[in-house]
Protein backbone atom coordinates (compact mmCIF):
# COMPACT_ATOMS: atom_id res chain seq x y z
CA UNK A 1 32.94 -1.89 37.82
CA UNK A 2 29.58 -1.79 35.86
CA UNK A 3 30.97 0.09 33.14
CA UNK A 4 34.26 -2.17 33.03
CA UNK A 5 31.93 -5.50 33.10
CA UNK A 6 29.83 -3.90 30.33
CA UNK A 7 32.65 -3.80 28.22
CA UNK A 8 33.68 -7.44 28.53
CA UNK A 9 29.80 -8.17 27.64
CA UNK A 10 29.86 -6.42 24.56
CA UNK A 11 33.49 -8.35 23.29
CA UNK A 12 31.89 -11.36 24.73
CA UNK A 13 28.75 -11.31 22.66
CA UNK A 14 30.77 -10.52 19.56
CA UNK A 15 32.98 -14.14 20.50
CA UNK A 16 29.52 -15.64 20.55
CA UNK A 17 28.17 -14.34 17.23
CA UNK A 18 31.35 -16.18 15.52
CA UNK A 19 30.57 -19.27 17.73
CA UNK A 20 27.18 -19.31 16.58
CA UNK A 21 27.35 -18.68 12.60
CA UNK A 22 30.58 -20.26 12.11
CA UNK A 23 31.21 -23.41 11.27
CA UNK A 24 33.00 -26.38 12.99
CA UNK A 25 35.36 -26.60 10.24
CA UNK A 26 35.94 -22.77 10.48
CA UNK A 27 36.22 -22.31 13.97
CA UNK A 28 39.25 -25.02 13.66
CA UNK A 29 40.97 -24.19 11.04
CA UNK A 30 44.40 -22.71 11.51
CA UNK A 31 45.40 -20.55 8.24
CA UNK A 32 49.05 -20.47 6.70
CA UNK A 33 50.89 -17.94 8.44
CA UNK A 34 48.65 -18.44 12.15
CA UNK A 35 49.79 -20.25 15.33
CA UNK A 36 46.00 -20.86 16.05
CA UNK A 37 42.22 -20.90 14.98
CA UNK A 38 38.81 -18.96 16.00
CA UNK A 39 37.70 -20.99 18.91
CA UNK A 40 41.34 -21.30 20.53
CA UNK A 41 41.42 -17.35 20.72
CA UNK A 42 37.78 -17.12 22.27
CA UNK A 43 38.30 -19.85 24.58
CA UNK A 44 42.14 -18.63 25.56
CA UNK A 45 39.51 -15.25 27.09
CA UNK A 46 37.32 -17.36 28.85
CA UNK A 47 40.36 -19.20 30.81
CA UNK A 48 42.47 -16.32 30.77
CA UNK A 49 40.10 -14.07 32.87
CA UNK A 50 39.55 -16.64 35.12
CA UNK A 51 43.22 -17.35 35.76
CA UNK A 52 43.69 -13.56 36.15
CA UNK A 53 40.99 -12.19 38.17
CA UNK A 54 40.20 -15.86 40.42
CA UNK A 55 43.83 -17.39 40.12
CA UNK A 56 45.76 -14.11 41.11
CA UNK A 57 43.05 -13.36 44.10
CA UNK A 58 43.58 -17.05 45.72
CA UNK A 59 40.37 -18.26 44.57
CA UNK A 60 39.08 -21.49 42.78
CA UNK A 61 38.61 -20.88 38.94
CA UNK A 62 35.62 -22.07 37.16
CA UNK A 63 36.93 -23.38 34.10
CA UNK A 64 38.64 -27.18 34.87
CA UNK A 65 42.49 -27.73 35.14
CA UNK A 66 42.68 -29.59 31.92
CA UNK A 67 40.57 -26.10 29.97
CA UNK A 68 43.68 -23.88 31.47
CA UNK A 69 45.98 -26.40 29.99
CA UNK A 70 44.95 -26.19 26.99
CA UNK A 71 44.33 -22.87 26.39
CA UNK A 72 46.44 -20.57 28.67
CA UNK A 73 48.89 -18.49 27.40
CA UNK A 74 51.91 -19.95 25.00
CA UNK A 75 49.68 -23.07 23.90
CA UNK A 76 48.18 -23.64 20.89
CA UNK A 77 45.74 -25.83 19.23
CA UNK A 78 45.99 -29.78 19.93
CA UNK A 79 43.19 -31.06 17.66
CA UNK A 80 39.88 -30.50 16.75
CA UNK A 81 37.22 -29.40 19.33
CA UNK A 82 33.72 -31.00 18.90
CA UNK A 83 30.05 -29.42 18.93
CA UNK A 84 29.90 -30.30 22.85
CA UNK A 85 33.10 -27.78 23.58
CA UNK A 86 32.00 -25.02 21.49
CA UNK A 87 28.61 -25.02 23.31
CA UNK A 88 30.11 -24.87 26.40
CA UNK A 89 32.70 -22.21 25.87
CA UNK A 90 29.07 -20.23 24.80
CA UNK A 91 27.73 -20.64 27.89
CA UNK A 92 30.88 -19.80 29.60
CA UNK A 93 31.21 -16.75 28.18
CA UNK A 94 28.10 -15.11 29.51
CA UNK A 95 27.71 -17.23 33.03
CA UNK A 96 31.50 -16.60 34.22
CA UNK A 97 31.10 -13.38 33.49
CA UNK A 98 27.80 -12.91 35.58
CA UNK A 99 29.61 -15.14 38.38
CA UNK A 100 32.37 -12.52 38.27
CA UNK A 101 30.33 -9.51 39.02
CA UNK A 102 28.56 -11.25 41.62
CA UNK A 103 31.29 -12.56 43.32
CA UNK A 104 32.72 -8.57 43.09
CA UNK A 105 29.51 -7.46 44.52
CA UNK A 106 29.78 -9.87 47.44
CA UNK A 107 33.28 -8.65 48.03
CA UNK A 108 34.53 -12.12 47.35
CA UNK A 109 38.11 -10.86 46.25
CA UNK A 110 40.52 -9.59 49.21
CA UNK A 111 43.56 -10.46 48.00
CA UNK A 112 45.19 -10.13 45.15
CA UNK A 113 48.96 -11.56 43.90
CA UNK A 114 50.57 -8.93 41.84
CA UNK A 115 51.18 -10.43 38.42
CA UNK A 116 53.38 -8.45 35.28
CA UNK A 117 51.41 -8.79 31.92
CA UNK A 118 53.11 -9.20 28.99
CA UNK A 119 52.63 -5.37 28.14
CA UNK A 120 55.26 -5.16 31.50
CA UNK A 121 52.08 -3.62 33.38
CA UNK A 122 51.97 -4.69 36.98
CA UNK A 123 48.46 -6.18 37.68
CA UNK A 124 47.84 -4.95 41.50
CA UNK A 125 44.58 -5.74 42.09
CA UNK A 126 41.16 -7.82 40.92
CA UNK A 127 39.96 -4.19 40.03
CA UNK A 128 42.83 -3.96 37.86
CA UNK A 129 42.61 -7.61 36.61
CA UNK A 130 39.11 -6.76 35.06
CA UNK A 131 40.02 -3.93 33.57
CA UNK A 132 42.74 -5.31 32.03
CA UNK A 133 41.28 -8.54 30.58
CA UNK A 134 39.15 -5.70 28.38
CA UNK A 135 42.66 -5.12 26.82
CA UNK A 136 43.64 -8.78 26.26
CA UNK A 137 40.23 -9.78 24.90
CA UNK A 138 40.46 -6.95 22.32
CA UNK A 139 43.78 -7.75 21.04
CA UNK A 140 42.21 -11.57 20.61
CA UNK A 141 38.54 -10.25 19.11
CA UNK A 142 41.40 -8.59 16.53
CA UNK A 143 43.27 -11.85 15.99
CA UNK A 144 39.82 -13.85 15.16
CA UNK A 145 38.75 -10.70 12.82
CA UNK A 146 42.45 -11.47 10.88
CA UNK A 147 41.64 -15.44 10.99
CA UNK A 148 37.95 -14.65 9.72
CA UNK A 149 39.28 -13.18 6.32
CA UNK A 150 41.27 -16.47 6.15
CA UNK A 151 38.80 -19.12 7.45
């Protein structure tokens, strides 16, 4: 689980370099040709690992109900997102990931609803949750590399 965790730290400290030294106007902006922009793929992560790894295992997520309505899969940007939003999706990144590994340490998760991914892999167990969200937040760290030549 270390190793797996590690991972997600690295990908997640990569999201917050572009959070930090981009600019409002850049982290919003949706080039011709994209459904989205910068911040909606780093923020999609943060709400998509909770949904996956708390959701699935029948346990409150820490992100709010209107966060996973705006940025779970098949939506898309509804407006501009201000200073205050981009300094929270910062913290998140870092703090639910820490809140994740303790809550795997203190064998929080004991049940798990299987869940098919769009990839048609069967998601069995938090284990396998975590590992997967590696995948999914690679695939978005390469859509904000293709927005940042456009941006």
């Amino acid at each position: 689980m270390k190793f797996t965790l590690d991972i997600t730290l690295k990908t997640r400290k990569i999201f917050f370099h572009f959070l930090e030294t981009l600019s409002l106007e850049q982290l919003n902006k949706i080039p011709d040709g994209f459904n989205n922009n910068v911040f909606w793929n780093i923020k999609h992560c943060v709400v998509v690992q909770q949904m996956l790894v708390y959701g699935l295992s029948s346990l409150p997520l820490h992100v709010s109900s209107e966060e996973v309505m705006r940025y779970k899969k098949g939506t898309k940007p509804e407006g501009l997102v201000a200073q205050e939003e981009v300094d929270l999706c910062k913290k998140q990144l870092f703090d639910l990931l820490k809140q994740t590994e303790t809550d795997a340490n203190n064998q929080l998760f004991k049940t798990y609803k299987e869940y098919t991914v769009t990839t048609k892999t069967t998601l069995t167990s938090t284990q396998e949750a975590i590992e997967f969200n590696n995948f999914h937040e690679g695939v978005h760290l390469g859509y904000v590399m293709a927005l940042l030549k456009n941006v």
